[in-house]
N, C-alpha and C. Protein backbone atom coordinates (compact mmCIF):
# COMPACT_ATOMS: atom_id res chain seq x y z
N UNK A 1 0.85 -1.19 0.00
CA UNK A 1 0.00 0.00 0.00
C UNK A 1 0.89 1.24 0.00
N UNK A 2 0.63 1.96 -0.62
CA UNK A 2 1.36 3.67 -1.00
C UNK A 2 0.52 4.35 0.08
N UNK A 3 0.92 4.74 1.06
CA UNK A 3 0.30 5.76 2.52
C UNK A 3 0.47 7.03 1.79
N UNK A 4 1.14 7.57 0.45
CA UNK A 4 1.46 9.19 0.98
C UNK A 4 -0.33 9.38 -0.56
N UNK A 5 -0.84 8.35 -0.93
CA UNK A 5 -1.75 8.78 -1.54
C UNK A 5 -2.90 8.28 -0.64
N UNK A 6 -3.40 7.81 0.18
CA UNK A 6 -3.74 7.74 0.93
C UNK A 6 -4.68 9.03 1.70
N UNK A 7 -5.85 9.19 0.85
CA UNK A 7 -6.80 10.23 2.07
C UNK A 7 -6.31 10.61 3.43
N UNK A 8 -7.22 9.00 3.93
CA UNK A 8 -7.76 9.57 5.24
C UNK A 8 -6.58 8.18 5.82
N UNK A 9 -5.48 8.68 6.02
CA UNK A 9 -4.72 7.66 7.46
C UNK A 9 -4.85 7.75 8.85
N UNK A 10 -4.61 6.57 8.82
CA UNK A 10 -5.11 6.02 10.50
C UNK A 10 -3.40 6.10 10.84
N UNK A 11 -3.31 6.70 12.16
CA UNK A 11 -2.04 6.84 12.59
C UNK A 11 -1.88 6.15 14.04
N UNK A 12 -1.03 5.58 14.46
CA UNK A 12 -0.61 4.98 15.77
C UNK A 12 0.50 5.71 16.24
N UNK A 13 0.02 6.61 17.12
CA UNK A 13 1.37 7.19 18.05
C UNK A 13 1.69 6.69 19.41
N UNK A 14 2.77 6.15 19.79
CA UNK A 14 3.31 4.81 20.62
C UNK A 14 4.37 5.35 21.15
N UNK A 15 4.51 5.64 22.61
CA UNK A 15 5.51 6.20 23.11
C UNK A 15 5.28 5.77 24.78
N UNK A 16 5.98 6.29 25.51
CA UNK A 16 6.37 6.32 27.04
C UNK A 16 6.06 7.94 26.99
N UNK A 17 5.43 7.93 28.60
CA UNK A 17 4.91 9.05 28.90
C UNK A 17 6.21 9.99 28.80
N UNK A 18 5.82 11.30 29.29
CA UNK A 18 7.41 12.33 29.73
C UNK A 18 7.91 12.69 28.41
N UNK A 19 9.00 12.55 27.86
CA UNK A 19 9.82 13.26 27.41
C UNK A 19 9.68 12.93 25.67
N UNK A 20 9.27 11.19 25.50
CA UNK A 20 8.75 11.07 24.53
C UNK A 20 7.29 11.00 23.96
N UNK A 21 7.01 11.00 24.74
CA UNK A 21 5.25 11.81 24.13
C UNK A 21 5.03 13.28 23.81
N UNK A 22 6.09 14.02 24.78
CA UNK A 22 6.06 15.05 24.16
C UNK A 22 6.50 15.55 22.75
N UNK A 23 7.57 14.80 22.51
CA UNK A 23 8.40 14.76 21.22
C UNK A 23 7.19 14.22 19.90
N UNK A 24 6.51 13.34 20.22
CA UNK A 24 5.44 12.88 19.45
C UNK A 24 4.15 14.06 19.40
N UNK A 25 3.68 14.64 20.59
CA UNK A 25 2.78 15.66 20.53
C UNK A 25 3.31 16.98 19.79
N UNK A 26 4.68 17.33 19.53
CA UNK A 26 5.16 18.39 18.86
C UNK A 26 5.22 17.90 17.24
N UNK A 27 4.62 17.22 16.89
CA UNK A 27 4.49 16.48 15.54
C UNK A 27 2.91 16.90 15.18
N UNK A 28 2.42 17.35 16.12
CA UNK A 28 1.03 17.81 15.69
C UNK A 28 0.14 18.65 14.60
N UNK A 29 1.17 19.02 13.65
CA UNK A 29 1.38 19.86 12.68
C UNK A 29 0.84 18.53 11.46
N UNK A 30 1.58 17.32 11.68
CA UNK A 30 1.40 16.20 10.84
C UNK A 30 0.26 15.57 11.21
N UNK A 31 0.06 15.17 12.50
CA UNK A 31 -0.96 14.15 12.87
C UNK A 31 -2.58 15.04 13.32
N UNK A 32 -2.39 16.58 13.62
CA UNK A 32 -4.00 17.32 14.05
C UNK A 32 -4.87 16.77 13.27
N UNK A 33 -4.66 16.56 11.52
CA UNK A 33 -6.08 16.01 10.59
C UNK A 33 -6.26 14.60 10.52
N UNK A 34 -5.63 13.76 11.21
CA UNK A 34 -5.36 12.85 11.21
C UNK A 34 -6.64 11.69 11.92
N UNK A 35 -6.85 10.43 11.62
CA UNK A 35 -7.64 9.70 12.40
C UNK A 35 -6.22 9.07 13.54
N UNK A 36 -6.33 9.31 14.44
CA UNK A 36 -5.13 9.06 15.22
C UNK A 36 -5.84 7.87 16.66
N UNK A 37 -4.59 7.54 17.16
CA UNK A 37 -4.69 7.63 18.41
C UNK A 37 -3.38 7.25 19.05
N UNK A 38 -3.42 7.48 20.81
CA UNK A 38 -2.30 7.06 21.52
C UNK A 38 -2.28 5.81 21.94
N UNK A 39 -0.70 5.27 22.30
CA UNK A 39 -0.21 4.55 22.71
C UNK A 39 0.65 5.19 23.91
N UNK A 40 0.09 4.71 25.45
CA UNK A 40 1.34 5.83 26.03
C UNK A 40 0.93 5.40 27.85
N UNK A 41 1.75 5.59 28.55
CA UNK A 41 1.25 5.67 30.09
C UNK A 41 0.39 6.09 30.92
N UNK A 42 -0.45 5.35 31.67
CA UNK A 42 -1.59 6.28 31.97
C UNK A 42 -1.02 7.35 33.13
N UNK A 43 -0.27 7.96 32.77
CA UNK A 43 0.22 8.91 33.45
C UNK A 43 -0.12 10.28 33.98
N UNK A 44 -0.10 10.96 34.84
CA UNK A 44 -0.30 12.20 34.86
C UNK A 44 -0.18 13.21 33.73
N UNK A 45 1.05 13.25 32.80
CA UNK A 45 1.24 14.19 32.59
C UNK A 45 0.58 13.61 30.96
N UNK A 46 0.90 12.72 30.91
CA UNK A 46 -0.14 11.78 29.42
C UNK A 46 -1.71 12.44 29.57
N UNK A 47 -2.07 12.22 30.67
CA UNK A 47 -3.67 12.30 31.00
C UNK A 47 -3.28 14.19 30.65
N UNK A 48 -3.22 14.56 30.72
CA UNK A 48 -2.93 16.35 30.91
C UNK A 48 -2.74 16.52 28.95
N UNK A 49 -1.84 16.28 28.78
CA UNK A 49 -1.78 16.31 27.21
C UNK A 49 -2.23 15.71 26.50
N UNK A 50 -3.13 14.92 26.61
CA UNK A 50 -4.01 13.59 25.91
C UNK A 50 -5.12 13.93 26.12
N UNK A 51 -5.69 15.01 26.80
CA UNK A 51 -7.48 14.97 27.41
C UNK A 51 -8.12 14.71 26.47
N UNK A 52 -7.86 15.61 25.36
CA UNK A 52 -8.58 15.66 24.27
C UNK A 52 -8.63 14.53 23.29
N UNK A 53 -7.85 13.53 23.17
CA UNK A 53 -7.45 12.55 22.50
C UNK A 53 -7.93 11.10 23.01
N UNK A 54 -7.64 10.56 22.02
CA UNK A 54 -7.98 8.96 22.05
C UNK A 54 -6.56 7.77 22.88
N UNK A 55 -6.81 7.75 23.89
CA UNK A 55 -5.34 6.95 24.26
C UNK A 55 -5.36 5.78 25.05
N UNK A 56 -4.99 4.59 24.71
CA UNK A 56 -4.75 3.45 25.13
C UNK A 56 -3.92 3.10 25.97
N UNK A 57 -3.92 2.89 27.28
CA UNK A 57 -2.80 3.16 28.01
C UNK A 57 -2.29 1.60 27.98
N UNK A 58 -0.97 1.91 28.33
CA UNK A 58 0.27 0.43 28.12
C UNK A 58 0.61 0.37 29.63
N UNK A 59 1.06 -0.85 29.52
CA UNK A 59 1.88 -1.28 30.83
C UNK A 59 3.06 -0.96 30.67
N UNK A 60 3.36 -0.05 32.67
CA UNK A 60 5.02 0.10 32.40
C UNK A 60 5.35 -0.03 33.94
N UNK A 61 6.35 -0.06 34.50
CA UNK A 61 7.47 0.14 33.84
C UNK A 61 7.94 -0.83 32.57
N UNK A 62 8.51 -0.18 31.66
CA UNK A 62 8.70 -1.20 30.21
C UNK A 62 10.19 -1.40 30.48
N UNK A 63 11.54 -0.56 30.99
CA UNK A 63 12.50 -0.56 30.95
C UNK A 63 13.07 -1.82 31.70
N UNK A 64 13.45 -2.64 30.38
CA UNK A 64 14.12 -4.16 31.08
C UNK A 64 13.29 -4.69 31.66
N UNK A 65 12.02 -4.86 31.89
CA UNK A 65 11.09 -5.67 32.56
C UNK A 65 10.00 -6.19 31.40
N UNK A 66 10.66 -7.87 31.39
CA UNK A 66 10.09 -8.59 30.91
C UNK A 66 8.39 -8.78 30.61
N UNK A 67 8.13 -9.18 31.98
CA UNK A 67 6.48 -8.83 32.33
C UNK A 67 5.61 -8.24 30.99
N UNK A 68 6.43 -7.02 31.78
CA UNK A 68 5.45 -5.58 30.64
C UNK A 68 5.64 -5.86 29.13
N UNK A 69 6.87 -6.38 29.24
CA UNK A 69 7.01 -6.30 27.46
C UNK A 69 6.01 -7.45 27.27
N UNK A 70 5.92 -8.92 27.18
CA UNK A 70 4.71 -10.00 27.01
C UNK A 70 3.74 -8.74 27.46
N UNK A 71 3.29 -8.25 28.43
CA UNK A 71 1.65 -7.49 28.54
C UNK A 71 1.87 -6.47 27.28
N UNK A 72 2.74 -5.79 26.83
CA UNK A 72 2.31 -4.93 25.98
C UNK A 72 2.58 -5.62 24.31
N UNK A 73 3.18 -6.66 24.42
CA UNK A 73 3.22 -7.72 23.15
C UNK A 73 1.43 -7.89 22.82
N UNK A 74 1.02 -8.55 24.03
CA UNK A 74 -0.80 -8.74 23.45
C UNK A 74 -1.54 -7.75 23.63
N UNK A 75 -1.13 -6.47 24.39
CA UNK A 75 -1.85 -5.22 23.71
C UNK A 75 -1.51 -4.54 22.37
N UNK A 76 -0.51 -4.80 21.81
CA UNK A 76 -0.15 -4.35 20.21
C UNK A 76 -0.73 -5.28 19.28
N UNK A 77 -0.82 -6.80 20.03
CA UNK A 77 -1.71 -7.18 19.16
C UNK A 77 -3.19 -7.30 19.11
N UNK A 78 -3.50 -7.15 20.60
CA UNK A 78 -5.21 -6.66 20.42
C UNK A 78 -5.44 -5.22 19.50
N UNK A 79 -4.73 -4.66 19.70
CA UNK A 79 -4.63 -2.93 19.47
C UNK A 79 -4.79 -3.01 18.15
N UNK A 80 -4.02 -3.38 17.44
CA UNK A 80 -3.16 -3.55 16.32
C UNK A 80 -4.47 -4.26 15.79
N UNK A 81 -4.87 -5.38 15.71
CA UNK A 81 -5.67 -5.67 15.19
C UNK A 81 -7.49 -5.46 14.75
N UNK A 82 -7.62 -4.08 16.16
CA UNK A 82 -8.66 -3.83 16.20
C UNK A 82 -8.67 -2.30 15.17
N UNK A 83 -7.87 -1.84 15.20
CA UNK A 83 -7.56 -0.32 15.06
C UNK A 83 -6.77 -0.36 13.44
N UNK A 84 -6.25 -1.04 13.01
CA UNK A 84 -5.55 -1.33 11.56
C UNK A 84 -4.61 0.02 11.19
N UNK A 85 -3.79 0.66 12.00
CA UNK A 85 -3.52 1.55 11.82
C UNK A 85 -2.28 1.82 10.41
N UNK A 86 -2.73 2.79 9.68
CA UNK A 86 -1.99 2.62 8.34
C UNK A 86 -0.07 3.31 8.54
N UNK A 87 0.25 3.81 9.70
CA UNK A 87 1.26 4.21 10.28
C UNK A 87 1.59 4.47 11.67
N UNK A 88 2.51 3.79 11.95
CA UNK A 88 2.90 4.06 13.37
C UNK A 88 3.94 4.65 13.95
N UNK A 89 3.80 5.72 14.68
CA UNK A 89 5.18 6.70 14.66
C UNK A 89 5.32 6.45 16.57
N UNK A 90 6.97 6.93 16.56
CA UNK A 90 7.56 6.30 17.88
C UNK A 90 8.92 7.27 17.99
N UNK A 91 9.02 7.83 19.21
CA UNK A 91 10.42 8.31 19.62
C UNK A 91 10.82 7.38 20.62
N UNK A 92 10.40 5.94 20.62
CA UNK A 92 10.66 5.90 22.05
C UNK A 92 9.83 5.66 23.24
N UNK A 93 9.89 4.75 24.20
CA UNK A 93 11.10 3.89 24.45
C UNK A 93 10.32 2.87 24.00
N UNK A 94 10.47 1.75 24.88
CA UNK A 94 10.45 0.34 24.90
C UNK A 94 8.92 -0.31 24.37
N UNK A 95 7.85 0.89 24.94
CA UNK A 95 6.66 0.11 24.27
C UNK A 95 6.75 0.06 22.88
N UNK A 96 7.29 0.92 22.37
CA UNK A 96 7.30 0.73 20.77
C UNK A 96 7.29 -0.30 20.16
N UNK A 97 8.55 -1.36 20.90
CA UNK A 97 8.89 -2.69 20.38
C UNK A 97 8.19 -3.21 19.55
N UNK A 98 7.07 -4.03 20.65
CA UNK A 98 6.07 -4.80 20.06
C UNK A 98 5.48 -4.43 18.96
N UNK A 99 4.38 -2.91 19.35
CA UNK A 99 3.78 -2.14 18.35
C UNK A 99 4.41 -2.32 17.20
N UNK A 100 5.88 -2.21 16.69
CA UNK A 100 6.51 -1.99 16.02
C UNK A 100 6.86 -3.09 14.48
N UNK A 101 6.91 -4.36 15.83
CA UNK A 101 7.15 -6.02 15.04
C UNK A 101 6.00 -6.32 14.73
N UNK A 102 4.96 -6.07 15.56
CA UNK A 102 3.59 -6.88 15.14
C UNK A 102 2.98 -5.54 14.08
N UNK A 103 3.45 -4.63 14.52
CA UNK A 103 2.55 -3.78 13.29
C UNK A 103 3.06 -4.22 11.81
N UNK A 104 4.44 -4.22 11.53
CA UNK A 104 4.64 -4.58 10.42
C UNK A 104 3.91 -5.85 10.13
N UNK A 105 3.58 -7.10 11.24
CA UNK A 105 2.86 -8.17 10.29
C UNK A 105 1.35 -7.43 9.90
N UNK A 106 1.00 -6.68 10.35
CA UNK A 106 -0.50 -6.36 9.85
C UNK A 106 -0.38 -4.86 8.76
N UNK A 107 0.83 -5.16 8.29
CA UNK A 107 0.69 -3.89 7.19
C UNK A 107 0.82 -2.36 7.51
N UNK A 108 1.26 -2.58 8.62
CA UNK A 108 1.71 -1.04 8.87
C UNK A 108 2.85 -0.39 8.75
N UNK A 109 3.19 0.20 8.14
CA UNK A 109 4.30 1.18 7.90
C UNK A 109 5.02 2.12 8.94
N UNK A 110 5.88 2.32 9.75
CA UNK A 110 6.74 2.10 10.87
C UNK A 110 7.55 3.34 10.79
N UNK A 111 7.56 4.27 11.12
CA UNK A 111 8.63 5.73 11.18
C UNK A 111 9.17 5.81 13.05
N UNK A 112 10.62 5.83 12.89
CA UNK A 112 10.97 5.91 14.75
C UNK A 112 12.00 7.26 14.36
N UNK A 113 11.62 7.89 15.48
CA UNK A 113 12.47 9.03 15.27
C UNK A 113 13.77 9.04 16.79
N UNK A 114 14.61 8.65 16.46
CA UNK A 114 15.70 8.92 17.53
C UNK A 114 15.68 9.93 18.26
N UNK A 115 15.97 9.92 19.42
CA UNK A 115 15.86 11.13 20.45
C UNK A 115 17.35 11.78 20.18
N UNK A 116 16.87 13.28 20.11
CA UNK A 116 17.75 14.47 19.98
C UNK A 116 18.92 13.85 20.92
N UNK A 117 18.65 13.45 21.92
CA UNK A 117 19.88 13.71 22.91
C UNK A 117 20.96 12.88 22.90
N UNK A 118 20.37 11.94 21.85
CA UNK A 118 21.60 10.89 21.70
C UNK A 118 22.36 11.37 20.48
N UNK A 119 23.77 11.34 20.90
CA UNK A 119 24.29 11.87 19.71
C UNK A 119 25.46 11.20 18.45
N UNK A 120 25.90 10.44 19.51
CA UNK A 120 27.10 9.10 19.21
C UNK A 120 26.63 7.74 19.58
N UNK A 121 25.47 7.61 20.05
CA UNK A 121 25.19 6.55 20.51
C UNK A 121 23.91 5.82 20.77
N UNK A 122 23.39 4.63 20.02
CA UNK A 122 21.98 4.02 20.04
C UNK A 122 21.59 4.09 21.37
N UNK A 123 20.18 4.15 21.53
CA UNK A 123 19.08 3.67 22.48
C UNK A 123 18.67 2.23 22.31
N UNK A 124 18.13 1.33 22.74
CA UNK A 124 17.97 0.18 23.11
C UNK A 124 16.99 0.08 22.26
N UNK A 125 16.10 0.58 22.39
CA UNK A 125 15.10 0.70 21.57
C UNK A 125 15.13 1.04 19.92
N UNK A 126 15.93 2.00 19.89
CA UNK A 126 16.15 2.26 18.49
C UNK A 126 17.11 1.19 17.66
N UNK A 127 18.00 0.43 18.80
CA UNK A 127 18.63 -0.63 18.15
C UNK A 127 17.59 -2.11 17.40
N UNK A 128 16.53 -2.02 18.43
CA UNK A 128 15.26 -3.06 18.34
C UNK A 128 14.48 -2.98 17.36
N UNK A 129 14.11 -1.87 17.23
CA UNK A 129 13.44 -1.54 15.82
C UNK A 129 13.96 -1.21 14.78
N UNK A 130 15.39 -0.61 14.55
CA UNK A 130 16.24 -0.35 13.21
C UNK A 130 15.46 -1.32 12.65
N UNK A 131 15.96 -2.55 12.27
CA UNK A 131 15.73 -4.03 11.38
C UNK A 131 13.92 -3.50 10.43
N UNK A 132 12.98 -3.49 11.30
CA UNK A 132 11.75 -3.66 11.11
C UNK A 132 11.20 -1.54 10.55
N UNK A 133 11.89 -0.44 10.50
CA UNK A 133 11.36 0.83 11.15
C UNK A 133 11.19 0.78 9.36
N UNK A 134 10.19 1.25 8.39
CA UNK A 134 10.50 1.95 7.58
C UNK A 134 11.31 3.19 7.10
N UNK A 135 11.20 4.32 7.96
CA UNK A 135 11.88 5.45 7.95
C UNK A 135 12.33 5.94 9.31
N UNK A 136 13.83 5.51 9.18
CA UNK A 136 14.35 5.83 10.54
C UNK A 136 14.90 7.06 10.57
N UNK A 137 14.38 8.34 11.78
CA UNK A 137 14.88 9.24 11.69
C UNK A 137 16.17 9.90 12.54
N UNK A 138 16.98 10.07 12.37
CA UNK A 138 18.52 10.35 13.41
C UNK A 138 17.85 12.24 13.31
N UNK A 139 18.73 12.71 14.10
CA UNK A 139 18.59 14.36 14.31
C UNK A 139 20.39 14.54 14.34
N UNK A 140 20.96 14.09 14.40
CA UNK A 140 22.23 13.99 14.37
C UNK A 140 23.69 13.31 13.70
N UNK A 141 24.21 14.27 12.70
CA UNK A 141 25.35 13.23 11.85
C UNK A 141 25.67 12.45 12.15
N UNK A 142 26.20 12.27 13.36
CA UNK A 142 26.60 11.33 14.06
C UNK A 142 26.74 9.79 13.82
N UNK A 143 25.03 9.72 13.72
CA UNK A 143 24.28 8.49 14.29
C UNK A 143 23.66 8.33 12.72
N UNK A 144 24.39 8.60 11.70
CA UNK A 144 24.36 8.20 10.43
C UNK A 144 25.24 6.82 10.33
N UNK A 145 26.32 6.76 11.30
CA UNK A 145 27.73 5.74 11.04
C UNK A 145 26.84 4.84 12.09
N UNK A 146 25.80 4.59 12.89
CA UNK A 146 25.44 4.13 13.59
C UNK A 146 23.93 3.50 12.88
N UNK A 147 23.38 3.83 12.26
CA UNK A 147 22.06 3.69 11.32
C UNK A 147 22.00 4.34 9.90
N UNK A 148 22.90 3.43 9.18
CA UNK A 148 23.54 4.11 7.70
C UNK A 148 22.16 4.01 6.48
N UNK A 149 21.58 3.69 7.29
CA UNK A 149 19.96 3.89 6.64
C UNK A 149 19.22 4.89 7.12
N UNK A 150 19.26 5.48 7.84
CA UNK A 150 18.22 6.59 8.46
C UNK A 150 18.74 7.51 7.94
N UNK A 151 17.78 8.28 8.06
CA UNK A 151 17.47 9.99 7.43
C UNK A 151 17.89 10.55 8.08
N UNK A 152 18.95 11.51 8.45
CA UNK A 152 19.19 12.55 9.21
C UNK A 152 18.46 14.09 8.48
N UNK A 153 17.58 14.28 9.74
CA UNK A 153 16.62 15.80 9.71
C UNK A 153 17.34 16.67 10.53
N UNK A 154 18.55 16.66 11.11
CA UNK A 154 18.69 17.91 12.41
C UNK A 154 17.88 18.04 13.29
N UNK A 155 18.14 18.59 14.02
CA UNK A 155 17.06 18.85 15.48
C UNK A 155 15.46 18.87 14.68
N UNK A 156 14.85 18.41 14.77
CA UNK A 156 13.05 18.55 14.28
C UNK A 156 12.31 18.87 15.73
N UNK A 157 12.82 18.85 17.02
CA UNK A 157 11.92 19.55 18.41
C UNK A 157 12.80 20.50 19.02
């Protein structure tokens, strides 16, 4: 399927509360006309920037804890299968994973954008999804010699 002719896309935005949801909510320029929804922590500060929005909350802590990753493996695939989303965008972190592997089996097209702050050096996450991301985005030369496939945009937040 060609997404950029594509009307009306269904978008999956999939992140950890804090620092990368915000990075995903400053994308709002792309996703405001959008049939959207979240992927994200039922967090305080999620619940505060999400009121208005559609959001599915994930299990966390996700960092290195097994558990959560299997619980959020069969919420990407309940999710995923109920919602058919035609793109799924991600700065980050760990819930992405799943979302990420199982979205590609159901036809979804996969954009991860590396966090600004890394500059010489992968995230765990971004190492997990390289393989599977359609358009991987770096913000930094750097991390071109590190993901010789990704797009470097410069700072984009």
């Amino acid at each position: 399927m060609n997404i950029s002719n594509k009307k009306n896309l269904k978008v999956a935005l999939v992140g950890s509360s804090g620092g990368h949801l915000t990075h995903l909510y400053l994308l709002k320029p792309f996703w405001k006309d959008k049939d959207r929804f979240w992927v994200t922590f039922n967090k305080e500060d999620a619940q505060s920037v999400l009121k208005n929005e559609r959001m599915i909350p994930a299990f966390y802590p996700t960092n290195r804890n097994i558990k959560n990753l299997i619980r959020n493996t069969f919420l990407a695939f309940k999710v995923l299968k109920r919602e058919k989303p035609d793109i799924i965008i991600s700065s980050g972190a760990a819930v992405a994973v799943p979302f990420f592997y199982l979205g590609k089996l159901f036809g979804a097209k996969t954009i991860y954008i590396e966090v600004f702050d890394r500059i010489d050096r992968p995230t765990l996450t971004g190492k997990l999804v390289y393989p599977v991301t359609d358009k991987f985005i770096v913000q930094w030369p750097e991390m071109k010699k590190i993901y010789p496939k990704a797009i470097n945009l410069g700072g984009i937040f």
